[in-house]
C-alpha atoms as a PDB file:
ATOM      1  CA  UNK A   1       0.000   0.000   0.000  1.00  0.00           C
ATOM      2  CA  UNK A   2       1.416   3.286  -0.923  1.00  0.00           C
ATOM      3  CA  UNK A   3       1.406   6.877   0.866  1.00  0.00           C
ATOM      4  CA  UNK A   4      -1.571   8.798  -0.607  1.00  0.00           C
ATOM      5  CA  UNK A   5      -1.716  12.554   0.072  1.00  0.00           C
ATOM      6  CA  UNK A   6      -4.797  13.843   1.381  1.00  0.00           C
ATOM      7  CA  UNK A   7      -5.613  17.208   3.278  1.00  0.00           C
ATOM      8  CA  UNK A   8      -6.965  15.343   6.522  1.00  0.00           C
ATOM      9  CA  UNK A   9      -7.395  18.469   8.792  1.00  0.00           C
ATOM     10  CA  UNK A  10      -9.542  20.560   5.948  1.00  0.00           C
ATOM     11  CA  UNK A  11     -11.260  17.280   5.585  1.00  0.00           C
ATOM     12  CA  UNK A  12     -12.322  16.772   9.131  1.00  0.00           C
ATOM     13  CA  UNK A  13     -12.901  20.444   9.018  1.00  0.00           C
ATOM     14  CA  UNK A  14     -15.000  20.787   6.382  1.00  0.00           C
ATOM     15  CA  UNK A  15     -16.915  17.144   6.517  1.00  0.00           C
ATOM     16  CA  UNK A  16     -17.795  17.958  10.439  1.00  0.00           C
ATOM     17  CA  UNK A  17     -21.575  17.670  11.527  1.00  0.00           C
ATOM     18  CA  UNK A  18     -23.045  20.829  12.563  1.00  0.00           C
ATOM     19  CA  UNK A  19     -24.038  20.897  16.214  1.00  0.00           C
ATOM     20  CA  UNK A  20     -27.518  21.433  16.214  1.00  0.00           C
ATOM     21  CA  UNK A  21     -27.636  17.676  14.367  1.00  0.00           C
ATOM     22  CA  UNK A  22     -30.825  16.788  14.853  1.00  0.00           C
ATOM     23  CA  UNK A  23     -32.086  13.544  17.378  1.00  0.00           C
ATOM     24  CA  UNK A  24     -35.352  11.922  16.996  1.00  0.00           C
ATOM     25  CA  UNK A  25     -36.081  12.536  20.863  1.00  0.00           C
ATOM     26  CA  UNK A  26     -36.093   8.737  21.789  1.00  0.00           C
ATOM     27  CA  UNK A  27     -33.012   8.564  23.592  1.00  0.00           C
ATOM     28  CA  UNK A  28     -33.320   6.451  26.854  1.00  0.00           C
ATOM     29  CA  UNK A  29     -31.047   4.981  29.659  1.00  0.00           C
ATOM     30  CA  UNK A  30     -29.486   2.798  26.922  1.00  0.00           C
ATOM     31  CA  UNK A  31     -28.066   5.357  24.642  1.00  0.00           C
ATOM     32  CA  UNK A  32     -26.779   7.202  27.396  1.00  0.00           C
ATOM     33  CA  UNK A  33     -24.823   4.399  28.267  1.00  0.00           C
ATOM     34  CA  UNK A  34     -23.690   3.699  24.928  1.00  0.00           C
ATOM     35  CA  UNK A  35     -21.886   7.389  24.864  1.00  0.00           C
ATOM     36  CA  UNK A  36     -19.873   5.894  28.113  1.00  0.00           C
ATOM     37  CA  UNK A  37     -18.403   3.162  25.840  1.00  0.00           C
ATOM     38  CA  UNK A  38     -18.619   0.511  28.466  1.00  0.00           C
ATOM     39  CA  UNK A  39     -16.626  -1.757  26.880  1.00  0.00           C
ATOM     40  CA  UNK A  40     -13.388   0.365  26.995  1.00  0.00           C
ATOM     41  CA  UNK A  41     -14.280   1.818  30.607  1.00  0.00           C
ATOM     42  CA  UNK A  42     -14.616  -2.137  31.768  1.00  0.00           C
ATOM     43  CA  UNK A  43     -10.701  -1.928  30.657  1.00  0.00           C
ATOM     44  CA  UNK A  44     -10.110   1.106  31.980  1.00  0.00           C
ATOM     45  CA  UNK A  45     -11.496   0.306  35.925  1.00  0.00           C
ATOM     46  CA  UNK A  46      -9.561  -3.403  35.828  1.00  0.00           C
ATOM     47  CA  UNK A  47      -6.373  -1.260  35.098  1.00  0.00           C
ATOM     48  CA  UNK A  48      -7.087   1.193  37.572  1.00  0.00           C
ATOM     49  CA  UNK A  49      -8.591  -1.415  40.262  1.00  0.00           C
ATOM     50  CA  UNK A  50      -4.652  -3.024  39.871  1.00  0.00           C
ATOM     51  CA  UNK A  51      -3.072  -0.356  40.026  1.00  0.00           C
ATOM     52  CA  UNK A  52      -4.772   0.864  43.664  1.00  0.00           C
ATOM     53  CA  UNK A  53      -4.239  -2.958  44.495  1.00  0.00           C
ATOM     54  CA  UNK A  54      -0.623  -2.847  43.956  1.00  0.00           C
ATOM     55  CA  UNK A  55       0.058   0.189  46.185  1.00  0.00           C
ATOM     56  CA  UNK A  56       1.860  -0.420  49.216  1.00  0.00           C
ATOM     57  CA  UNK A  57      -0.726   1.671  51.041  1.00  0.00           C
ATOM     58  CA  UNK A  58      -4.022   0.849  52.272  1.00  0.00           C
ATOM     59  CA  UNK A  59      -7.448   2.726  51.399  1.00  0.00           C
ATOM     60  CA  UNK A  60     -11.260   1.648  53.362  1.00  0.00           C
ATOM     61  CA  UNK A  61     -12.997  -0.526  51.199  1.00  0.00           C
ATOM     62  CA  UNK A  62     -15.565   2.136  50.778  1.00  0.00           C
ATOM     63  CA  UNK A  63     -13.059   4.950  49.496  1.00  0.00           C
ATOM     64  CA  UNK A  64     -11.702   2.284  46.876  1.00  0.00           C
ATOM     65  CA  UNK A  65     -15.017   2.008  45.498  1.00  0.00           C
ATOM     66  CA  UNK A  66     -15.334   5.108  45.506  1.00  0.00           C
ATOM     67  CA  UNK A  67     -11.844   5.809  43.393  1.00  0.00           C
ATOM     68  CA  UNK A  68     -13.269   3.222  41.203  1.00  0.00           C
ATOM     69  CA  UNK A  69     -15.900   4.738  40.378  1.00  0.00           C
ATOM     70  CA  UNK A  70     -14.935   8.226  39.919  1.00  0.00           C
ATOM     71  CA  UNK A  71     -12.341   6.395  37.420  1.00  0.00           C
ATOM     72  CA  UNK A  72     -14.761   4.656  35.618  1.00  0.00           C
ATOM     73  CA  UNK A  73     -17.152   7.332  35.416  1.00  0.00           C
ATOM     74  CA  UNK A  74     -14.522  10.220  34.251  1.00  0.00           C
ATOM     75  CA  UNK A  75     -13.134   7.168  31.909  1.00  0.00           C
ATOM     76  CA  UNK A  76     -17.052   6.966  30.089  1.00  0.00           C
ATOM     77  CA  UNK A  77     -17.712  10.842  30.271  1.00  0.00           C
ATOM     78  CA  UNK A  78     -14.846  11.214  27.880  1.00  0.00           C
ATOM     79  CA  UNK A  79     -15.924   8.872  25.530  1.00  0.00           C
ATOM     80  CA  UNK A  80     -19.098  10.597  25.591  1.00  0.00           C
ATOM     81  CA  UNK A  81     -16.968  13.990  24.860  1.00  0.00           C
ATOM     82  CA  UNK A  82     -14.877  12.413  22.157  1.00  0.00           C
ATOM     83  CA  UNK A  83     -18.099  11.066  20.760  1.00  0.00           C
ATOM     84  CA  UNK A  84     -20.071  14.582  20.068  1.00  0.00           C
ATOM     85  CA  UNK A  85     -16.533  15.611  18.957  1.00  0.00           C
ATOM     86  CA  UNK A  86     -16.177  12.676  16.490  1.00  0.00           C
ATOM     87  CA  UNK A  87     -19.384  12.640  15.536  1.00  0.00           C
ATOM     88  CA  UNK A  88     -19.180  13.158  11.482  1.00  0.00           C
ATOM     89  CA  UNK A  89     -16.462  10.612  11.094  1.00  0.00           C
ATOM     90  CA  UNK A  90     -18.246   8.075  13.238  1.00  0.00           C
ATOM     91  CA  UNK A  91     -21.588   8.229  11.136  1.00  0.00           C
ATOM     92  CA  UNK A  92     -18.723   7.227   8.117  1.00  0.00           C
ATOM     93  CA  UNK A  93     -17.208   4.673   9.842  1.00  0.00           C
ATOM     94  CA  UNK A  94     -19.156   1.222   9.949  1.00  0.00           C
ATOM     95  CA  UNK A  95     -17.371   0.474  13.186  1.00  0.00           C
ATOM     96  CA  UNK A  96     -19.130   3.621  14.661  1.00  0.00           C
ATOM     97  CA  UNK A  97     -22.145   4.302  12.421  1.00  0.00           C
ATOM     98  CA  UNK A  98     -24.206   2.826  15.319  1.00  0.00           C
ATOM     99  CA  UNK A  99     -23.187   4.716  18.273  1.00  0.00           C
ATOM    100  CA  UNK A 100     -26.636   7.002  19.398  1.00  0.00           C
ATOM    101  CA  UNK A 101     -25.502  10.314  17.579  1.00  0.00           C
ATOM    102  CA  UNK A 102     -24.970   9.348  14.312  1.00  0.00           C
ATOM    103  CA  UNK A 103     -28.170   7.754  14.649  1.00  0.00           C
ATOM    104  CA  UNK A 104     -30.220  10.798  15.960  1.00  0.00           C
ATOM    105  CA  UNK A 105     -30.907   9.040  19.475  1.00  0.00           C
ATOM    106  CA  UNK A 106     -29.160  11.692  21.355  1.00  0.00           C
ATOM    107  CA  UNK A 107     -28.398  15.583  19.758  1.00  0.00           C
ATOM    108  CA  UNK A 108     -24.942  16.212  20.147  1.00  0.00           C
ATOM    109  CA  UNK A 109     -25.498  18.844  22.965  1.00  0.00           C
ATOM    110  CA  UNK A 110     -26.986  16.533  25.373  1.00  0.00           C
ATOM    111  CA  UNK A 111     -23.948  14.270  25.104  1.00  0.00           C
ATOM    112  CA  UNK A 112     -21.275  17.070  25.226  1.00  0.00           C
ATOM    113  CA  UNK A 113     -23.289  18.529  28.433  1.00  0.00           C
ATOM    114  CA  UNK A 114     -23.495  14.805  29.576  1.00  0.00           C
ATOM    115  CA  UNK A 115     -19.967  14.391  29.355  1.00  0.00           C
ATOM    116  CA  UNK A 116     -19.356  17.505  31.225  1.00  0.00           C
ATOM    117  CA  UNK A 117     -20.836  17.221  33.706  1.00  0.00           C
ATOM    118  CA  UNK A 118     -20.100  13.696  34.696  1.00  0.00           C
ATOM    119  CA  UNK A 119     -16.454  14.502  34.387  1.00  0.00           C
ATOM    120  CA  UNK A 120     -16.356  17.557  36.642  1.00  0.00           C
ATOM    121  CA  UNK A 121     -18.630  15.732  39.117  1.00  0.00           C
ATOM    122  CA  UNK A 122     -16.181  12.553  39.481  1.00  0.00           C
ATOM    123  CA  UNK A 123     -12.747  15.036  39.382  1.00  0.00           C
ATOM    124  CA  UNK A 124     -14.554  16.521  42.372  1.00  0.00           C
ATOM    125  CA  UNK A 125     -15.690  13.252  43.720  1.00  0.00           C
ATOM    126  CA  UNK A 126     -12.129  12.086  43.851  1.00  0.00           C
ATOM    127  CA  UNK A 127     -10.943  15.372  45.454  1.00  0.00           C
ATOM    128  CA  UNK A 128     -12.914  15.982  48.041  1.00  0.00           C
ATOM    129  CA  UNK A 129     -13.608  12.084  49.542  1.00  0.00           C
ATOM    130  CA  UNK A 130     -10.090  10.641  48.136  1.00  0.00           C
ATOM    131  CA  UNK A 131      -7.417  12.824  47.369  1.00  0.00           C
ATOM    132  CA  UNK A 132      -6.368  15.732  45.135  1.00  0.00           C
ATOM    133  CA  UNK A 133      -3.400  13.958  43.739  1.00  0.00           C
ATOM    134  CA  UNK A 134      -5.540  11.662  42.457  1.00  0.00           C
ATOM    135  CA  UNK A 135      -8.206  13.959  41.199  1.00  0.00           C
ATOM    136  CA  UNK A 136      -5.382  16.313  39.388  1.00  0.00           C
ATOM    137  CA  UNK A 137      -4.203  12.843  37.930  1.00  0.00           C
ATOM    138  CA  UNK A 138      -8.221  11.858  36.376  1.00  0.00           C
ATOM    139  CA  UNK A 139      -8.483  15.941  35.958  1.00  0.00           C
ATOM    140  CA  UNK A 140      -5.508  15.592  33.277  1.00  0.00           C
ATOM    141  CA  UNK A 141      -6.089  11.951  31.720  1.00  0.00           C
ATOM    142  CA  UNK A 142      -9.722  13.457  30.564  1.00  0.00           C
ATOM    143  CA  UNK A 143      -7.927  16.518  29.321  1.00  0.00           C
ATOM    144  CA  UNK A 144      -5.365  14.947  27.294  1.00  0.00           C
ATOM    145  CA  UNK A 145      -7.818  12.385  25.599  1.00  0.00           C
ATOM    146  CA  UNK A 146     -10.666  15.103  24.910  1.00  0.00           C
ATOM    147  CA  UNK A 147      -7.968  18.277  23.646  1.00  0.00           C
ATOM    148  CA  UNK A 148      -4.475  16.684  22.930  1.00  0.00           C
ATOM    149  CA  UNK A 149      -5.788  13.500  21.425  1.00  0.00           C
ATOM    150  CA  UNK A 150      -9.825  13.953  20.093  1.00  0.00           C
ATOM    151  CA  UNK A 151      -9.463  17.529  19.071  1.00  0.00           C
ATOM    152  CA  UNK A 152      -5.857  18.116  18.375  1.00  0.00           C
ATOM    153  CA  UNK A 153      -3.879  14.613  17.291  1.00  0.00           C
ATOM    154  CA  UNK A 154      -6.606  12.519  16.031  1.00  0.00           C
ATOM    155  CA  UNK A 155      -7.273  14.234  12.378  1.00  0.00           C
ATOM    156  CA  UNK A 156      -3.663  15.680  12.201  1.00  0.00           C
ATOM    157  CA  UNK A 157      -0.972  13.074  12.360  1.00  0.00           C
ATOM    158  CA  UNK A 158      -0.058   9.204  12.228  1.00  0.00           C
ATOM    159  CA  UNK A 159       1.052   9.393  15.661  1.00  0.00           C
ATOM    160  CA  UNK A 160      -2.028  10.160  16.734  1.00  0.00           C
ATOM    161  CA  UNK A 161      -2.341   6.876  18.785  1.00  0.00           C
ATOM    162  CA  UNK A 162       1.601   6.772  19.845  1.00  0.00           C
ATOM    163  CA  UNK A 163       0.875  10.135  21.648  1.00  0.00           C
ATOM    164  CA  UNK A 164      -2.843   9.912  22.294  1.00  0.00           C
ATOM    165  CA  UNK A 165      -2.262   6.605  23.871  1.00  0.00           C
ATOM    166  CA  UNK A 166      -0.797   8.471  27.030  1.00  0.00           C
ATOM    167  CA  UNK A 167      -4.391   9.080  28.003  1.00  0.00           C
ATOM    168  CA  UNK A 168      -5.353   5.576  28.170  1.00  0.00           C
ATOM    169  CA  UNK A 169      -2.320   4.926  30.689  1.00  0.00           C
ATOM    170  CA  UNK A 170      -3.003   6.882  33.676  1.00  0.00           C
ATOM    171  CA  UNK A 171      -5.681   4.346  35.215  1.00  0.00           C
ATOM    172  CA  UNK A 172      -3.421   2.537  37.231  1.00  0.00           C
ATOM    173  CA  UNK A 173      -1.160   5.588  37.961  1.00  0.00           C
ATOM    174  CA  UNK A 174      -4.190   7.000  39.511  1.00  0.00           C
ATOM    175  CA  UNK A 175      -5.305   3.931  41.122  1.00  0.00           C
ATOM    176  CA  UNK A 176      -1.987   3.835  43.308  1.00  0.00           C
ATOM    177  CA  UNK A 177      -2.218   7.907  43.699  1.00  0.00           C
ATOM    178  CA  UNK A 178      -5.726   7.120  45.349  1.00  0.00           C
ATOM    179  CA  UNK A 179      -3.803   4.698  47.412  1.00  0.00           C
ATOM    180  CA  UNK A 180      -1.236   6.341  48.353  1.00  0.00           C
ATOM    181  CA  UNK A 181      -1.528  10.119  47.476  1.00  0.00           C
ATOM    182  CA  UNK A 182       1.741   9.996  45.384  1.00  0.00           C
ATOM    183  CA  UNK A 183       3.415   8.948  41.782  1.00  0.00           C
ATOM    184  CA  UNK A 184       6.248   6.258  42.313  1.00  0.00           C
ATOM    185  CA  UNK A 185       8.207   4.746  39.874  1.00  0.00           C
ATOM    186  CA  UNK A 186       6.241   1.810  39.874  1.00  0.00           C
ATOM    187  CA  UNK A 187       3.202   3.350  38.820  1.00  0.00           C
ATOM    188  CA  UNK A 188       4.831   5.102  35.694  1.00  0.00           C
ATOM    189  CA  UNK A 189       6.132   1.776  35.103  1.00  0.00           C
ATOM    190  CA  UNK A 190       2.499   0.713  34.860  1.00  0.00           C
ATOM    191  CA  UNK A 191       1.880   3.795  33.079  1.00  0.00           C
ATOM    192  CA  UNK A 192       4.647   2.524  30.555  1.00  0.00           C
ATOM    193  CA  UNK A 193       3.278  -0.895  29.815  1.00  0.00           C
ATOM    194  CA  UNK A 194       0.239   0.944  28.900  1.00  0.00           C
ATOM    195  CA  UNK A 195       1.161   3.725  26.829  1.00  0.00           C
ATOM    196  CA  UNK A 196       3.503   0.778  24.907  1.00  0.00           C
ATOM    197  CA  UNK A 197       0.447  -1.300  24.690  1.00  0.00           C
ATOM    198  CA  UNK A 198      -1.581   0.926  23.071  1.00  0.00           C
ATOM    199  CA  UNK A 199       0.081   1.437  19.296  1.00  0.00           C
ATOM    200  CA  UNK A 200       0.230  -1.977  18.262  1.00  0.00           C
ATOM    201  CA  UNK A 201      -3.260  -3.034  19.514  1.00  0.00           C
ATOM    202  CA  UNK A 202      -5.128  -0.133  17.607  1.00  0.00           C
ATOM    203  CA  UNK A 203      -2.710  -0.430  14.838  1.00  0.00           C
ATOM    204  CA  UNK A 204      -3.921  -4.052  14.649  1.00  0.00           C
ATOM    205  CA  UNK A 205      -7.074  -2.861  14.530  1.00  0.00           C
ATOM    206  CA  UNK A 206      -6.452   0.037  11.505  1.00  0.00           C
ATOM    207  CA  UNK A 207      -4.748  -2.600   9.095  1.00  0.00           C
ATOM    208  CA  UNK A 208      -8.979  -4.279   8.566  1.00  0.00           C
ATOM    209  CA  UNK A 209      -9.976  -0.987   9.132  1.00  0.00           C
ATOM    210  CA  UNK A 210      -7.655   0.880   7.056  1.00  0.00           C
ATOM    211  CA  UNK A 211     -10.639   1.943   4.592  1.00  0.00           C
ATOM    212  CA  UNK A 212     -13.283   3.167   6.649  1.00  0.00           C
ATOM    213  CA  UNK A 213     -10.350   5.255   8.528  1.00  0.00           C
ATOM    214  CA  UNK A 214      -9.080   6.560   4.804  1.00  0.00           C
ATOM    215  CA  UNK A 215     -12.511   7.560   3.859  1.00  0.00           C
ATOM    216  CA  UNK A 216     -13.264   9.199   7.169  1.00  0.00           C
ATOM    217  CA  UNK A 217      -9.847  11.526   6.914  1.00  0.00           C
ATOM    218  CA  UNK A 218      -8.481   9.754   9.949  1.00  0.00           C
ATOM    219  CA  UNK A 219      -4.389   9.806   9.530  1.00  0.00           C
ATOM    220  CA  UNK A 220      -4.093   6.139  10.825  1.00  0.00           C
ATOM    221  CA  UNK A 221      -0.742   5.148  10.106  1.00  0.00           C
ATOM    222  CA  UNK A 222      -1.391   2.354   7.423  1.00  0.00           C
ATOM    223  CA  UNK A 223      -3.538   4.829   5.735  1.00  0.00           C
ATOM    224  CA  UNK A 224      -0.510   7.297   5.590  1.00  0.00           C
ATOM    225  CA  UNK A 225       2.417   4.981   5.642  1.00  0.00           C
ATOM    226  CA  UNK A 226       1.589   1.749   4.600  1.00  0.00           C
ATOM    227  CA  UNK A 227       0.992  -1.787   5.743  1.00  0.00           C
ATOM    228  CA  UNK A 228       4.514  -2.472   6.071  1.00  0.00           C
ATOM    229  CA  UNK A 229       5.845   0.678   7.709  1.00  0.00           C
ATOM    230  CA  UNK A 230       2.333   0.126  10.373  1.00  0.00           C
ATOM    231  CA  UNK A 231       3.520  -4.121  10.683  1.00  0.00           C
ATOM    232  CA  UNK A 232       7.329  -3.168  11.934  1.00  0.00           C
ATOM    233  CA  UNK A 233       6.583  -0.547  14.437  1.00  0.00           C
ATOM    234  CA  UNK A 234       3.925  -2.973  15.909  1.00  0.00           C
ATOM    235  CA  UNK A 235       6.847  -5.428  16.135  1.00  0.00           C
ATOM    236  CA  UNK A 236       9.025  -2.772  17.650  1.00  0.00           C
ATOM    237  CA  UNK A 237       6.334  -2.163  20.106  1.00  0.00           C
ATOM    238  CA  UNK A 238       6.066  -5.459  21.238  1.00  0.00           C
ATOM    239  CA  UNK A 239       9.232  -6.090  21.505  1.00  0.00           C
ATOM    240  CA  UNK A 240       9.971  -2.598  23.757  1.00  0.00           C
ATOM    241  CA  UNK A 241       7.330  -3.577  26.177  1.00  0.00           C
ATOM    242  CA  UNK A 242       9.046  -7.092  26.640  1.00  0.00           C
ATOM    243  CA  UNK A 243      11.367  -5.855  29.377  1.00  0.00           C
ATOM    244  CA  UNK A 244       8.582  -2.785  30.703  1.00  0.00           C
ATOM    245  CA  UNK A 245       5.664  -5.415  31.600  1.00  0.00           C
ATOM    246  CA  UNK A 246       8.108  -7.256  34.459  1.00  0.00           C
ATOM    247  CA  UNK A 247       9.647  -3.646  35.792  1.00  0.00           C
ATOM    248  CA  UNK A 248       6.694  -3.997  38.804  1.00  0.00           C
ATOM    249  CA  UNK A 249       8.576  -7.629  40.036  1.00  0.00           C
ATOM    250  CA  UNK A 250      12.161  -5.722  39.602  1.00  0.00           C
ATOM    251  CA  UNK A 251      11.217  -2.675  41.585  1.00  0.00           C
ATOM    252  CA  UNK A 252       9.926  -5.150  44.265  1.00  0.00           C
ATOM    253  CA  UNK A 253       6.258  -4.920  43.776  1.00  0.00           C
ATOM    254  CA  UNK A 254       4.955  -7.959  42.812  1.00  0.00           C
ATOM    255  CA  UNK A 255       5.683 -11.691  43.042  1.00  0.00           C
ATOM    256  CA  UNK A 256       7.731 -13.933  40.273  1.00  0.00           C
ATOM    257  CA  UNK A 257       4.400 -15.948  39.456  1.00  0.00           C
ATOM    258  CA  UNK A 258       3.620 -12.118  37.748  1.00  0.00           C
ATOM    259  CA  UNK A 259       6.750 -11.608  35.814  1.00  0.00           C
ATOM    260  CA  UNK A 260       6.705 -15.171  34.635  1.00  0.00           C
ATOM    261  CA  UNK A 261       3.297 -14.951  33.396  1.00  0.00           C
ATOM    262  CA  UNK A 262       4.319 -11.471  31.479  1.00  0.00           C
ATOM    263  CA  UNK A 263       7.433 -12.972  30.294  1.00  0.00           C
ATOM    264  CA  UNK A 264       4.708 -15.485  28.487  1.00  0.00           C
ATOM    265  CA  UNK A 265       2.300 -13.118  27.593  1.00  0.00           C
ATOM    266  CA  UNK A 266       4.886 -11.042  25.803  1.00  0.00           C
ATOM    267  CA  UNK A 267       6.463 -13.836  24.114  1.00  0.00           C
ATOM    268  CA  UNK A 268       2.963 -14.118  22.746  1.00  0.00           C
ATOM    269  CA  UNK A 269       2.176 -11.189  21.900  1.00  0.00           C
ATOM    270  CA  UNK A 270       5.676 -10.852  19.914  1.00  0.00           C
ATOM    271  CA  UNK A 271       4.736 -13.653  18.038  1.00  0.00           C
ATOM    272  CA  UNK A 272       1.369 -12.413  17.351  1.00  0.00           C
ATOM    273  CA  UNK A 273       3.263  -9.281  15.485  1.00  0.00           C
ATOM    274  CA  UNK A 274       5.413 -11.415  13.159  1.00  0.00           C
ATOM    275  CA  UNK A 275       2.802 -13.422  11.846  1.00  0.00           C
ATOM    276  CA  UNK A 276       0.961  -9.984  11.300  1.00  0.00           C
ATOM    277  CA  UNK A 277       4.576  -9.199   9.369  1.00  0.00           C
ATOM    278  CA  UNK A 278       4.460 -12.121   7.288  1.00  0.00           C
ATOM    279  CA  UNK A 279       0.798 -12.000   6.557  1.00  0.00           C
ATOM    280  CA  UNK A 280      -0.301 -10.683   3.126  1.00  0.00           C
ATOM    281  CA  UNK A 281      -3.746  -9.101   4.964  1.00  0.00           C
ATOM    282  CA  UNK A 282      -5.230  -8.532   1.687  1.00  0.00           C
ATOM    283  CA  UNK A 283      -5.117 -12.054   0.135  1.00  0.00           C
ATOM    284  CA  UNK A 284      -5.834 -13.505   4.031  1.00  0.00           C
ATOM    285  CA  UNK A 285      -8.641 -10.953   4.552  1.00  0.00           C
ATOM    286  CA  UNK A 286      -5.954 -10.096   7.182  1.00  0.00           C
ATOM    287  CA  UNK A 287      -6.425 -13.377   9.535  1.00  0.00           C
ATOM    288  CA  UNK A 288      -3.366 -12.445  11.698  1.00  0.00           C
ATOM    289  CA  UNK A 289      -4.132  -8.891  12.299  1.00  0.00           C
ATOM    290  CA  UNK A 290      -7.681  -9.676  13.566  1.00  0.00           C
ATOM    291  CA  UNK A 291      -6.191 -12.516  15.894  1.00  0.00           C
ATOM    292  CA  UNK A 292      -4.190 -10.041  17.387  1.00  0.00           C
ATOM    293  CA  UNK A 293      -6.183  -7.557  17.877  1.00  0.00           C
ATOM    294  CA  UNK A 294      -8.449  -9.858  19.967  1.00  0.00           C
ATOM    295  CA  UNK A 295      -5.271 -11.181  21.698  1.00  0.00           C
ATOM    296  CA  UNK A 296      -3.836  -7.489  22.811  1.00  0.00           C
ATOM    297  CA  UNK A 297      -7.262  -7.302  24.890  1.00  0.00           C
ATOM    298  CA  UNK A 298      -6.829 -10.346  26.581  1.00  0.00           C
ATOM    299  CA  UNK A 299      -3.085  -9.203  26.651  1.00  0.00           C
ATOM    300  CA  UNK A 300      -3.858  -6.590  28.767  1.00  0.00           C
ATOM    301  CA  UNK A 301      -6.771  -7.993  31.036  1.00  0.00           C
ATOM    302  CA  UNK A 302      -4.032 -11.148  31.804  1.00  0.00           C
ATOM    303  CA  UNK A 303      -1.434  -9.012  32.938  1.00  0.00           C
ATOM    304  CA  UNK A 304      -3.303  -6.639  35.378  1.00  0.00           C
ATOM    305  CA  UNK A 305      -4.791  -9.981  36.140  1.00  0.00           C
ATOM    306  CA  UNK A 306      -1.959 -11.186  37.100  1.00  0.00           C
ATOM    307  CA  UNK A 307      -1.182  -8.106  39.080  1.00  0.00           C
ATOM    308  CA  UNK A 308      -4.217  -8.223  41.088  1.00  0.00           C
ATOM    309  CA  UNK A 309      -3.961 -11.692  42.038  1.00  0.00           C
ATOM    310  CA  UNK A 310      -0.578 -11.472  43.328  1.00  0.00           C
ATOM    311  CA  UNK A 311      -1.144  -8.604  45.367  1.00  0.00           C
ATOM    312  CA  UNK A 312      -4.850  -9.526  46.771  1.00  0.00           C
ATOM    313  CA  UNK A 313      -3.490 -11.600  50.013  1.00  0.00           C
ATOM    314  CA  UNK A 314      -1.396  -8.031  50.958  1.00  0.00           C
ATOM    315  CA  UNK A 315      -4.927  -6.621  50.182  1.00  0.00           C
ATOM    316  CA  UNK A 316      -7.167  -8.887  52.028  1.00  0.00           C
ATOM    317  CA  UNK A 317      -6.785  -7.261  55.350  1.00  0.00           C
ATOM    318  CA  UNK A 318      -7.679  -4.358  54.140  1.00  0.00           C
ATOM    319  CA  UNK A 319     -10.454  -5.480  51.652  1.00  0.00           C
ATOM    320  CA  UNK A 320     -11.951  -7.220  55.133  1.00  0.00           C
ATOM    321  CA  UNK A 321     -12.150  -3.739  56.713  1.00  0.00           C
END
């Protein structure tokens, strides 16, 4: 696949819906929910559930929850945010075409005042019963995916995920914060196998998708660069978060049993990107870049997994009350 040269910022510019999109009025409980993308915020509260797990500090049973859910409901308010901001490209997209603006459920105000308002509501949440660390920590991880990634990286460069990703890292970092009212080095390390995560699982996801993004002026990098320039950085990816997912053991937070597993789980996961290398995804219907697209999910869910079961006996005291 070759570089093409279109102008995707006067695209996304000129192609945007206006904001007084009409809705039908029939929006209920369900669409509303839909705009939280509860699929991604199920990802994001396991991440940040770990990462409060693997603090060395304790927090009342009742405060975790309540970190928990400030995270999760911050997490879904910005999906709600990106979604009125997105919404021209999604009603493109087939992925997206469904979501409840494109298809008039909800006008594009309500969700942008939805989203809003749920975020300043659990930034204050976290403040005020947690800890402001924390709640500077959510404040900025809903900032940086709304304005550096949705509105500013998104429609403007290939890196758009490489940078963007950042946003998707700070669960955990602001699960231990909660915990412990402080940033360690093993929380950016957990911030780190995140943010490394993040490029080769969506990149996995653009090679099937590489049309829809094309036609929807989305920079993605196969659409700019190529298949094979997008296959080799998700190799290199892989193979920098090798060493990153095990820091937590080697700064003394967790257990072997965890580093072993994510030893495994890498290996995996670097084999996963080679066969994606190898593949010719348009004669396969790319076969190998679907596969590991589903497996960087489970990726991810097995190696906080792994986290949180090594560190739940240090947490059961505490979990007791």
């Amino acid at each position: 696949m070759t570089d093409i040269s279109v102008d995707f910022e006067a695209r996304g510019a000129t192609d945007r819906v206006p904001a007084g999109t009409a809705a039908t009025g029939q929006a209920d409980w369900r669409d509303f929910t839909q705009l939280l993308k509860p699929r991604v915020m199920s990802l994001v509260v396991f991440t940040g559930l770990a990462g409060l797990l693997a603090a060395p500090a304790g927090l009342h049973p009742v405060l975790m929850l309540t970190a928990v859910l400030c995270i999760a409901v911050a997490a879904g308010a910005a999906g709600a945010i990106n979604m009125w901001y997105d919404r021209d490209i999604d009603a493109i997209m087939t992925r997206t075409s469904q979501r409840p603006i494109p298809r008039g459920r909800v006008a594009p105000g309500d969700a942008l005042a939805f989203g809003v308002m749920l975020t300043v509501g659990a930034v204050a949440l976290m403040g005020l019963a947690v800890n402001w660390v924390a709640a500077a920590l959510l404040a900025g991880a809903s900032a940086f995916y709304v304005f550096i990634y949705t509105m500013w990286l998104k429609r403007r460069t290939p890196q758009n995920i490489v940078i963007g990703g950042a946003a998707g890292a700070f669960p955990p970092m602001i699960g231990w914060a909660a915990a412990t009212g402080e940033v360690s080095l093993a929380a950016l390390a957990l911030f780190g196998l995140i943010f490394l995560w993040t490029p080769p699982h969506f990149w996995a996801l653009s090679l099937f998708r590489s049309g829809e993004y094309a036609r929807a002026g989305v920079p993605m990098l196969p659409v700019v660069s190529g298949h094979r320039v997008t296959k080799r950085q998700m190799l290199a990816y892989t193979l920098a978060l090798l060493p990153v997912a095990p820091a937590p053991f080697l700064l003394g937070v967790v257990g072997p049993f965890y580093a072993a597993g994510t030893v495994v789980l890498g290996l995996l996961f670097v084999i996963c990107a080679v066969r994606v290398l190898r593949e010719d995804g348009e004669a396969t219907g790319f076969k190998a870049a679907r596969q590991m697209f589903g497996f960087s999910i489970f990726y991810l869910f097995a190696v906080f997994g792994l986290l949180i079961m090594d560190r739940l006996p240090a947490a059961a005291p505490i979990l007791g009350g």
